[in-house]
C-alpha atoms as a PDB file:
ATOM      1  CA  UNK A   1      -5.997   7.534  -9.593  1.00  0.00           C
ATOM      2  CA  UNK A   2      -6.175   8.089 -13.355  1.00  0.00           C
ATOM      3  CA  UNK A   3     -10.054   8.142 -13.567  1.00  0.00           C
ATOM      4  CA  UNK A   4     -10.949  10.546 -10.497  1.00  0.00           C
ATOM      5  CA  UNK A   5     -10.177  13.378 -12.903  1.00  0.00           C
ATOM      6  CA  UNK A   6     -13.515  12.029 -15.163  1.00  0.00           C
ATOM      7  CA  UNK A   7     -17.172  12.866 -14.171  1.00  0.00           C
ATOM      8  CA  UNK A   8     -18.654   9.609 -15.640  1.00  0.00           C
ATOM      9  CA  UNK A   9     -16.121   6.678 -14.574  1.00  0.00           C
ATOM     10  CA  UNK A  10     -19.282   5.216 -12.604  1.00  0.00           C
ATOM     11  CA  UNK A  11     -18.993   2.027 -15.184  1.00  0.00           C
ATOM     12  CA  UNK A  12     -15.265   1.482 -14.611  1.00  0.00           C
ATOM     13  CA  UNK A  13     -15.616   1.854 -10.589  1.00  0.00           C
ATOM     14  CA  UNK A  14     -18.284  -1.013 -10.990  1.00  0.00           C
ATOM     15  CA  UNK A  15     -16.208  -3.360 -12.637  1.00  0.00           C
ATOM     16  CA  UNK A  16     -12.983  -3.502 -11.070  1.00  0.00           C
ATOM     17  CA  UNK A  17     -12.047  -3.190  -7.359  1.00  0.00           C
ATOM     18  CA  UNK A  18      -8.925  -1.789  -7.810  1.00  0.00           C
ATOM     19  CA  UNK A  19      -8.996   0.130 -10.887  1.00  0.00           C
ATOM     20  CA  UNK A  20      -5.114  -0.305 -12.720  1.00  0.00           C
ATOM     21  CA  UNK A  21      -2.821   1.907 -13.371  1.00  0.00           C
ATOM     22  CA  UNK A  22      -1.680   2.637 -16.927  1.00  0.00           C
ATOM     23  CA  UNK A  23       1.289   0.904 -17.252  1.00  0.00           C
ATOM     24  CA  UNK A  24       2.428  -1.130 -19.932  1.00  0.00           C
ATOM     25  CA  UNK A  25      -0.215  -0.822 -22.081  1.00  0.00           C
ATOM     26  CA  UNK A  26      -1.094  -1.715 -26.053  1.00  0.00           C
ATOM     27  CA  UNK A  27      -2.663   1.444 -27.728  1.00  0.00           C
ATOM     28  CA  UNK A  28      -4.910   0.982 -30.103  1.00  0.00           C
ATOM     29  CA  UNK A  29      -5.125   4.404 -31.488  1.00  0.00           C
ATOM     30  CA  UNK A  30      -4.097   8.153 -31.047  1.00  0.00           C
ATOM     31  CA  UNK A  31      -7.263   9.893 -33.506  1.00  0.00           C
ATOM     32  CA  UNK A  32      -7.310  13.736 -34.284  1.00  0.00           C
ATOM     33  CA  UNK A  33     -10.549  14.663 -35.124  1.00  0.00           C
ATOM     34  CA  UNK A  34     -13.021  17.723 -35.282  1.00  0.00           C
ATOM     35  CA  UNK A  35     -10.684  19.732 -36.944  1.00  0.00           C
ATOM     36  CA  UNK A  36      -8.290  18.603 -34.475  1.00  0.00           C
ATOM     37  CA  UNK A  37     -10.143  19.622 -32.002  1.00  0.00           C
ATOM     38  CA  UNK A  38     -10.840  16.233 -30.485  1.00  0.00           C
ATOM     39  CA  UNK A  39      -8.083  13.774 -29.653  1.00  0.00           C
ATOM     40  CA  UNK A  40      -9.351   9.862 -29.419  1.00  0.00           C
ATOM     41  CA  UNK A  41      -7.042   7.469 -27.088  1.00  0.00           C
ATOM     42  CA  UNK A  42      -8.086   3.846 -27.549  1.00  0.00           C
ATOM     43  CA  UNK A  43      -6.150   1.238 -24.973  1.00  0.00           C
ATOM     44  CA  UNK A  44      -6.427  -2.481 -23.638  1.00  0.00           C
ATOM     45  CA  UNK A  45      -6.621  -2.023 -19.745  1.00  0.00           C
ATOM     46  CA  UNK A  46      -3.535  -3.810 -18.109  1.00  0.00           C
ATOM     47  CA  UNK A  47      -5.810  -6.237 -16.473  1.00  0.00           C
ATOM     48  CA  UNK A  48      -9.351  -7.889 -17.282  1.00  0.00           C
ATOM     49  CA  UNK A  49     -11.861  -6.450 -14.491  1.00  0.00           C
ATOM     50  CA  UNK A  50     -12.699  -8.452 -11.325  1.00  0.00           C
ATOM     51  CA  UNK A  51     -16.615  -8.194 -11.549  1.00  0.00           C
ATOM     52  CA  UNK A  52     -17.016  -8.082 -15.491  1.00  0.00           C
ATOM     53  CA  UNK A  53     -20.573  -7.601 -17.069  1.00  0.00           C
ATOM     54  CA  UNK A  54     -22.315 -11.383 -17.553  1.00  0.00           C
ATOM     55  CA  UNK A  55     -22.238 -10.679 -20.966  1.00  0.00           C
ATOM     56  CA  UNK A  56     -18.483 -10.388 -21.134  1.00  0.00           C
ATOM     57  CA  UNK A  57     -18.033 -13.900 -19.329  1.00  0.00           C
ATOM     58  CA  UNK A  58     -20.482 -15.618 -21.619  1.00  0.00           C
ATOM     59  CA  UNK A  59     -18.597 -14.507 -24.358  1.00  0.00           C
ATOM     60  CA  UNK A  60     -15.124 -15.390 -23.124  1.00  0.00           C
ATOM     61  CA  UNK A  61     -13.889 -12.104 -23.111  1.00  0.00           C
ATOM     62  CA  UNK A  62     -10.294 -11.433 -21.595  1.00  0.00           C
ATOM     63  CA  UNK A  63      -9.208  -8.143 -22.488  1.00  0.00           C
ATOM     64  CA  UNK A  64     -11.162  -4.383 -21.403  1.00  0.00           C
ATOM     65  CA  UNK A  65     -10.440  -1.611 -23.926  1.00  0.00           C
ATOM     66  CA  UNK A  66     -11.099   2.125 -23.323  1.00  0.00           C
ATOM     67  CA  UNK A  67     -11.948   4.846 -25.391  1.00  0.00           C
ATOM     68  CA  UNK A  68     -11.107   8.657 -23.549  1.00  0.00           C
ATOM     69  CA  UNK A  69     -11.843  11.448 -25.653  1.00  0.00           C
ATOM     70  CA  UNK A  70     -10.154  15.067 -25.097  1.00  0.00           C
ATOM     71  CA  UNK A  71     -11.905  17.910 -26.303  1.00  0.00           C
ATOM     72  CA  UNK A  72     -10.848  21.902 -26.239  1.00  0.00           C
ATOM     73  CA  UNK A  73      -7.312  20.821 -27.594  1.00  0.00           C
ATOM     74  CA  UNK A  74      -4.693  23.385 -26.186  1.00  0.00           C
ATOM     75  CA  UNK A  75      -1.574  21.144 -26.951  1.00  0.00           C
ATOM     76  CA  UNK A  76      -0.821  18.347 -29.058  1.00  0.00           C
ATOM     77  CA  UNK A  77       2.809  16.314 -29.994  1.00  0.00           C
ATOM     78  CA  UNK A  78       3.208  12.888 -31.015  1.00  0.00           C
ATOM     79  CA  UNK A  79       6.564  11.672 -31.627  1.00  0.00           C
ATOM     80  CA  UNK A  80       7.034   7.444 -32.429  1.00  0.00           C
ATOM     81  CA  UNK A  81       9.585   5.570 -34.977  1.00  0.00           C
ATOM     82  CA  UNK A  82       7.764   2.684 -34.522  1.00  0.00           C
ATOM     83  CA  UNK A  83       4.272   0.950 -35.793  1.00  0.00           C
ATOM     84  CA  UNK A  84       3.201  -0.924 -32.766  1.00  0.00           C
ATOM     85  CA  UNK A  85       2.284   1.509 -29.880  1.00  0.00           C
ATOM     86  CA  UNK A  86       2.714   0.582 -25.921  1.00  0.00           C
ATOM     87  CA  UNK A  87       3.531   2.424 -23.049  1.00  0.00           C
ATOM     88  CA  UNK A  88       2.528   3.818 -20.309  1.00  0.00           C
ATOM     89  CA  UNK A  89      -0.848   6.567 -19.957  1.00  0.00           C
ATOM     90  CA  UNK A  90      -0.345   9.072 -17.319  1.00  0.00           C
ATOM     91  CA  UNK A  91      -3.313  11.425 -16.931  1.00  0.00           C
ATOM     92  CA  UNK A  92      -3.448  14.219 -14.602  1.00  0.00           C
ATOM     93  CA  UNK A  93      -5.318  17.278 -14.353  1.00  0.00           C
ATOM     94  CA  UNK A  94      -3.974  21.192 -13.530  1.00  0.00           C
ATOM     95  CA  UNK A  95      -5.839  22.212 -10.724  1.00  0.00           C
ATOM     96  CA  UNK A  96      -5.052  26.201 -11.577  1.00  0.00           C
ATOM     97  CA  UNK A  97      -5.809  26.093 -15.210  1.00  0.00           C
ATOM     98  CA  UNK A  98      -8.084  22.771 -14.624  1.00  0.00           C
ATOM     99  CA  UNK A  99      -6.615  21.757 -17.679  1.00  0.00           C
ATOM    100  CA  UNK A 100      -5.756  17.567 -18.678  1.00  0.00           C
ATOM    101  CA  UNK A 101      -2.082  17.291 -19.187  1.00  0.00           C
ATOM    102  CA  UNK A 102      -2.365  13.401 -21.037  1.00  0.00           C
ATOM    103  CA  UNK A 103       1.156  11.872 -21.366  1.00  0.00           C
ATOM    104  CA  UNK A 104       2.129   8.747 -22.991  1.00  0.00           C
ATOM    105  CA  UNK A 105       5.755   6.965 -22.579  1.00  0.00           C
ATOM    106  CA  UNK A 106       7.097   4.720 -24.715  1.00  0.00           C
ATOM    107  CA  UNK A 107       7.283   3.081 -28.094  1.00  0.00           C
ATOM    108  CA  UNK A 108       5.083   6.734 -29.117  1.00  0.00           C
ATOM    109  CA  UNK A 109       5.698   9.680 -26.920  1.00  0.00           C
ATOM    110  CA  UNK A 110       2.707  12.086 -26.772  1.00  0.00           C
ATOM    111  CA  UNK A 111       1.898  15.137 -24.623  1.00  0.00           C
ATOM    112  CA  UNK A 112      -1.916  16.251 -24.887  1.00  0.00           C
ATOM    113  CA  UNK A 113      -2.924  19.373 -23.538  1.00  0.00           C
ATOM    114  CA  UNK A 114      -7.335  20.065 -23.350  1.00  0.00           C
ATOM    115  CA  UNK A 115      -9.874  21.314 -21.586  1.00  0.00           C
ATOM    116  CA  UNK A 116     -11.959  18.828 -21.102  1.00  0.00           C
ATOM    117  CA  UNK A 117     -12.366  14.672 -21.176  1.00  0.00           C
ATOM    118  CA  UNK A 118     -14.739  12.011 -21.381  1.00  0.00           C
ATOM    119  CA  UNK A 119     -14.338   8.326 -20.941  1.00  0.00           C
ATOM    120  CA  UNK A 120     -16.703   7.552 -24.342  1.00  0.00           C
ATOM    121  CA  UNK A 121     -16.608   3.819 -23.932  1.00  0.00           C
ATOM    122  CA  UNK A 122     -15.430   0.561 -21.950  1.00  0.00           C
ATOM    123  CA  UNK A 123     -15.632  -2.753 -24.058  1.00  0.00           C
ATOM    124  CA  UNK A 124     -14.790  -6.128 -23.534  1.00  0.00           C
ATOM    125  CA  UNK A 125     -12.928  -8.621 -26.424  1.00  0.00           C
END
């Protein structure tokens, strides 16, 4: 699965049972920053988590968002003719080069090539 390839996706693993796959998804944001070298991918998760935080429930929350940050950018393109992004997130890692090849189909059409990846944040709205 998509999140194997990141060191710190304890928080994730803890709130869903099945974590989804990226299909079908709204994107929030594509960010170059650092020079460009630091790409920001903010989505909504397909599905709302089976064992959300308390907090998230109290609140009413029905959507989880993630922020993934690539660092060490090797390879960037972003192609889209349209304003609202969605598609589908495939993440994979090269196990040679242990590079992250990051692509996104659909409405934008990106290909992200970098050395290394966080996930930086999982919110609820």
């Amino acid at each position: 699965m998509w999140n194997d390839y990141f060191s710190d996706d304890k928080f994730i693993s803890m709130i869903y049972t099945n974590i989804p796959p990226l299909i079908n998804l709204r994107i929030e944001k594509i960010e170059i920053s650092r020079e460009g070298d630091r790409i920001t991918i903010g989505f909504d998760l397909p599905t709302f988590p089976d064992k959300p935080p308390k907090k998230w429930l109290e609140r009413g929350y029905s959507t989880a968002f993630i922020e993934i940050d690539f660092f060490d950018i090797k390879e960037v393109n972003i192609k889209s003719i349209e304003n609202t992004y969605r598609g589908d997130i495939e993440i994979k890692k090269d196990v040679e080069t242990d590079i992250f090849i990051v692509k996104i189909i659909g409405t934008v059409e990106t290909l992200i090539k970098a050395g290394a990846g966080i996930i930086q944040s999982v919110k609820g709205y």
